[in-house]
N, C-alpha and C. Protein backbone atom coordinates (compact mmCIF):
# COMPACT_ATOMS: atom_id res chain seq x y z
N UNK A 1 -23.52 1.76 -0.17
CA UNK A 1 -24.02 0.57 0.49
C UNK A 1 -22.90 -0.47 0.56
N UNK A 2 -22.96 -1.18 1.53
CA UNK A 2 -22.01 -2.46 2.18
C UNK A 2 -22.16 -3.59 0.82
N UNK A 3 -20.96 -4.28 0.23
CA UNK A 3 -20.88 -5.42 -0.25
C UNK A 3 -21.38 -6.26 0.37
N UNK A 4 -22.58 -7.40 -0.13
CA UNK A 4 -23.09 -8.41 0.50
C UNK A 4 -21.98 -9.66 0.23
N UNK A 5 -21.41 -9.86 1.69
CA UNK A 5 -20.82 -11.24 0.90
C UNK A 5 -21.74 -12.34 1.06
N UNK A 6 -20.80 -13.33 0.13
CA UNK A 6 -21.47 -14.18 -0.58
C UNK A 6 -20.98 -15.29 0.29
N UNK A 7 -19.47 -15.97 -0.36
CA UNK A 7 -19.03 -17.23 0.36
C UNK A 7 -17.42 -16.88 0.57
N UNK A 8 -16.96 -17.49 1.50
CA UNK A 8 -15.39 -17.89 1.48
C UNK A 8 -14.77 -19.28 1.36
N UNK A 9 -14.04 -19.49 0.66
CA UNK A 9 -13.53 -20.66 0.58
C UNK A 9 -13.28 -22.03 1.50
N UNK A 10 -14.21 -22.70 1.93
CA UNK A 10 -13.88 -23.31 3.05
C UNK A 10 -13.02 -24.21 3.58
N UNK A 11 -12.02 -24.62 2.32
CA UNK A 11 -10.46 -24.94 2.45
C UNK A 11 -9.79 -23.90 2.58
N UNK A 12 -10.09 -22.65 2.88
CA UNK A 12 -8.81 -21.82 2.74
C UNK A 12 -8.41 -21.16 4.02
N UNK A 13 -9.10 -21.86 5.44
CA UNK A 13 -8.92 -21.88 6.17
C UNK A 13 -8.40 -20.37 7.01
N UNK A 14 -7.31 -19.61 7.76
CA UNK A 14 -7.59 -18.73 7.97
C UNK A 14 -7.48 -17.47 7.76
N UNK A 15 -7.10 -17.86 5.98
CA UNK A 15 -6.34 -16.99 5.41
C UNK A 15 -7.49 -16.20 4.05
N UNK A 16 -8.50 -16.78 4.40
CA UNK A 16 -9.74 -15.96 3.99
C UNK A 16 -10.06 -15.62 2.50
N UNK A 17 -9.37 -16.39 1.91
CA UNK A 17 -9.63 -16.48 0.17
C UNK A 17 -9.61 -17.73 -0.35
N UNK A 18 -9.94 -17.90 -1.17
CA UNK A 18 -10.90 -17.20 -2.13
C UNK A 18 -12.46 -16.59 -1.14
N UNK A 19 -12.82 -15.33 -2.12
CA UNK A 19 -13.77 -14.77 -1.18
C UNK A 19 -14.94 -14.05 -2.43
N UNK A 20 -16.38 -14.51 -2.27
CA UNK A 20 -16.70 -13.83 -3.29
C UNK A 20 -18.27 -12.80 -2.38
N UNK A 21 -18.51 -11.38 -3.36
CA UNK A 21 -19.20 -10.40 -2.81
C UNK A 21 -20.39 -10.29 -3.61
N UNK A 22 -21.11 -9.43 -3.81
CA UNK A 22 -22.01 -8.50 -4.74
C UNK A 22 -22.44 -7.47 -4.19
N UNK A 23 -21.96 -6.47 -5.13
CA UNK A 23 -22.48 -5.14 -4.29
C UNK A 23 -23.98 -5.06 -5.02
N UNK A 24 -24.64 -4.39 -3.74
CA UNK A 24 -25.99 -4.24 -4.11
C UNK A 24 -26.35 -3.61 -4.92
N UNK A 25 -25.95 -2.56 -5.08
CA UNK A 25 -26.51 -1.55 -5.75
C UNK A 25 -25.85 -1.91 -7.33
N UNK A 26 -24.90 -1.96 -7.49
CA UNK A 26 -24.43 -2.25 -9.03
C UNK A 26 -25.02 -3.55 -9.78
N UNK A 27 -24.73 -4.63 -8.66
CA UNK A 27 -24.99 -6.02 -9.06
C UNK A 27 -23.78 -6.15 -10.01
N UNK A 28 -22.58 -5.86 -8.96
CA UNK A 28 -21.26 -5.91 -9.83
C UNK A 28 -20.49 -7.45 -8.75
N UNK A 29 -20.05 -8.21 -9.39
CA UNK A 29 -19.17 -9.31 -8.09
C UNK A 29 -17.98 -8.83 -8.06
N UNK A 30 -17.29 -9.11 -6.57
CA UNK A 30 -16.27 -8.50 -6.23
C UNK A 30 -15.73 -9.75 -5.68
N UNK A 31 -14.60 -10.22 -6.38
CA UNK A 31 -13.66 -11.54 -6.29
C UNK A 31 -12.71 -11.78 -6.17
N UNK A 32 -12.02 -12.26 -4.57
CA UNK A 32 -11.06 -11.81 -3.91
C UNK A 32 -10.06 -13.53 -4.18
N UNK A 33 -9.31 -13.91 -4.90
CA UNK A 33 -8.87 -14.74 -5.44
C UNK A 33 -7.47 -15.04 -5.41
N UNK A 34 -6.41 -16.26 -6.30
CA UNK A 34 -5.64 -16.68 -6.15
C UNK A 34 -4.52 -15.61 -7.00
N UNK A 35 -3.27 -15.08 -6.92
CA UNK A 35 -2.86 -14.35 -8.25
C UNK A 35 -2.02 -15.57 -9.27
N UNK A 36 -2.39 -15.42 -10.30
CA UNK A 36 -2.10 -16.60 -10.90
C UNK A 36 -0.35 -16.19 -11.76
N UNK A 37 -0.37 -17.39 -12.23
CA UNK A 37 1.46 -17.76 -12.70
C UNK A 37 1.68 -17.40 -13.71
N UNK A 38 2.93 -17.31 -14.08
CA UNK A 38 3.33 -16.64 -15.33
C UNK A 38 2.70 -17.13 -16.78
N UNK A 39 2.62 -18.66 -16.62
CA UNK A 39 1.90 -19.42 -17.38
C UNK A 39 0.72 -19.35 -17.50
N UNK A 40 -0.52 -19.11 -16.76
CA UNK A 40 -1.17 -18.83 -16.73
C UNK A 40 -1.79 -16.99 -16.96
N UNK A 41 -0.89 -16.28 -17.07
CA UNK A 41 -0.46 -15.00 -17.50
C UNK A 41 -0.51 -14.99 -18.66
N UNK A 42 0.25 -15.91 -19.51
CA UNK A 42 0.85 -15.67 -20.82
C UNK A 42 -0.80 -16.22 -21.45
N UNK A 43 -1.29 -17.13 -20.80
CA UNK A 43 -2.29 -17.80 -21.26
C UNK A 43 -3.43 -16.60 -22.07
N UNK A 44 -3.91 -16.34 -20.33
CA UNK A 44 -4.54 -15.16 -20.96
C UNK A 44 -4.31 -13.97 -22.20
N UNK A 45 -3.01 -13.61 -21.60
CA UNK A 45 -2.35 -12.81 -22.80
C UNK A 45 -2.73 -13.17 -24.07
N UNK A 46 -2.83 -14.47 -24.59
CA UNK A 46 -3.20 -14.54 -25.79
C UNK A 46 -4.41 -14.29 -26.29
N UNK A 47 -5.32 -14.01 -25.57
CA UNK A 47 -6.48 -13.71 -25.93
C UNK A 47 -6.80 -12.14 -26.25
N UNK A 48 -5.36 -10.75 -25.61
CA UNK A 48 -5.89 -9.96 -25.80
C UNK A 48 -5.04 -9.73 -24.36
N UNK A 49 -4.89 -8.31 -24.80
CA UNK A 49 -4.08 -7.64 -23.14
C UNK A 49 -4.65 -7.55 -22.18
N UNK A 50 -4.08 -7.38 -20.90
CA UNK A 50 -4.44 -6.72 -19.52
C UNK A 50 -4.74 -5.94 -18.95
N UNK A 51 -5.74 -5.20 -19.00
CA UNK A 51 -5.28 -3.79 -19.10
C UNK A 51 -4.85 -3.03 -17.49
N UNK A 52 -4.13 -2.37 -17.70
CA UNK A 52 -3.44 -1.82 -15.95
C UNK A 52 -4.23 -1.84 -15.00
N UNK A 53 -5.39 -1.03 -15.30
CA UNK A 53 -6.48 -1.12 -14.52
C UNK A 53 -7.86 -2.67 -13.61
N UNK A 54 -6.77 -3.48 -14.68
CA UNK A 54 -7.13 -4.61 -14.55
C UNK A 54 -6.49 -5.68 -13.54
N UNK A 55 -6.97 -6.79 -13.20
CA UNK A 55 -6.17 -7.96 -12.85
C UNK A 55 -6.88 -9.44 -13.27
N UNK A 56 -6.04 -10.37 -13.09
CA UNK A 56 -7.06 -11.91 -13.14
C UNK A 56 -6.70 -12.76 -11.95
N UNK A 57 -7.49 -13.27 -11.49
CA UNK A 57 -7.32 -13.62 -10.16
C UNK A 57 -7.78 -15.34 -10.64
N UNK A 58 -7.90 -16.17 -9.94
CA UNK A 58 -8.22 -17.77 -9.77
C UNK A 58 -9.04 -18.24 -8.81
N UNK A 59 -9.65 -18.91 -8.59
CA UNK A 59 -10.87 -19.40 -7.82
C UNK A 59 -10.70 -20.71 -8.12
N UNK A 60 -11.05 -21.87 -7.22
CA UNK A 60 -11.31 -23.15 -7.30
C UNK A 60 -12.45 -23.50 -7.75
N UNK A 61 -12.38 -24.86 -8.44
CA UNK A 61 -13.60 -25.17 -8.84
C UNK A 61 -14.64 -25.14 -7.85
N UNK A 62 -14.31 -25.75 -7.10
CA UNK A 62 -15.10 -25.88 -5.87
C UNK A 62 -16.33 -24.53 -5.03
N UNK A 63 -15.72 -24.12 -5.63
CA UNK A 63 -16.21 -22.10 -5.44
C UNK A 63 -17.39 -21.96 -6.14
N UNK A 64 -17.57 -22.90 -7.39
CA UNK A 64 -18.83 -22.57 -8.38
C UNK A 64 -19.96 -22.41 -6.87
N UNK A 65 -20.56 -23.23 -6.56
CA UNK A 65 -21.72 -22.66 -5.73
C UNK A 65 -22.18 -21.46 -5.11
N UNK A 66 -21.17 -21.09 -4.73
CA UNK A 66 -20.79 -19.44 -4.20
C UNK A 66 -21.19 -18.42 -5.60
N UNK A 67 -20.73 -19.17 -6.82
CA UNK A 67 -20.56 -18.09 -7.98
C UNK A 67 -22.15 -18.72 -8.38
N UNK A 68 -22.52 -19.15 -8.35
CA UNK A 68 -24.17 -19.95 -8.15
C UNK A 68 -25.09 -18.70 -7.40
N UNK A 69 -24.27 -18.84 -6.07
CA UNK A 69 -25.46 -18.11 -5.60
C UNK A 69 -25.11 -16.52 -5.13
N UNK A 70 -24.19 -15.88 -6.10
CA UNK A 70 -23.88 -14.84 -6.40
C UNK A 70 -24.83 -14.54 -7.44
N UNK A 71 -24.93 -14.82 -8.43
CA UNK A 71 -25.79 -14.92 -9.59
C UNK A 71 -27.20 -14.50 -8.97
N UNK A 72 -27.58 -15.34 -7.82
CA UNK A 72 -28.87 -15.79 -7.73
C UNK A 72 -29.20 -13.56 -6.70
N UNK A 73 -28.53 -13.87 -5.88
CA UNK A 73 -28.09 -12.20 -4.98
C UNK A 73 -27.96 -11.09 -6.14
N UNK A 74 -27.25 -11.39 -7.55
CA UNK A 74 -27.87 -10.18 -8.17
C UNK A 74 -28.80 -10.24 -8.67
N UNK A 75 -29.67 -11.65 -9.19
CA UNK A 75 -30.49 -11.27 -9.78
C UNK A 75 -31.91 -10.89 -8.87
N UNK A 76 -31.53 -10.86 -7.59
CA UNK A 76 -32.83 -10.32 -6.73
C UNK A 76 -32.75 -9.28 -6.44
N UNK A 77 -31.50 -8.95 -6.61
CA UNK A 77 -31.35 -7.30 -5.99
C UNK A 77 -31.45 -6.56 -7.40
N UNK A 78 -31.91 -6.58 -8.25
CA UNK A 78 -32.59 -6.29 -9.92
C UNK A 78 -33.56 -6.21 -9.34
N UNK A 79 -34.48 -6.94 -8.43
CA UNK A 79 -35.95 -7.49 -8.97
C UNK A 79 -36.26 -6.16 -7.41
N UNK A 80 -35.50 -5.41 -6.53
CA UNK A 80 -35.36 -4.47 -5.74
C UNK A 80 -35.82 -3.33 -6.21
């Protein structure tokens, strides 16, 4: 099944990120974001590694609503 998107960033004009999804069927979010700085690298790092398979991406504050009503899209597609 197709990722439902959610929102795109509407400062980010036509370059289409930040971008957030939910796939239906998992009720997994799929978050298409900023790649962040070395500093912000190391940051994380301290909490515990990266793992390869992994990444961390950045989102604006401004984005919470989107991550609002991502929340709200999985928790109906549960109630499916």
């Amino acid at each position: 099944m197709a990722l439902r998107f959610v929102a795109k960033d509407e400062k980010s004009g036509d370059h289409g990120s930040p971008t957030v999804w939910v796939d239906p069927e998992t009720r997994d979010f799929v978050i298409q974001g900023w790649r962040i700085d070395e500093a912000t690298t190391a940051d994380c790092l301290a909490d515990g590694p990266i793992p390869d398979h992994e990444t961390v991406v950045r989102i604006p504050a401004r984005m919470a609503k989107a991550l609002k009503e991502a929340l709200d899209v999985a928790e109906l597609e549960q109630l499916r």
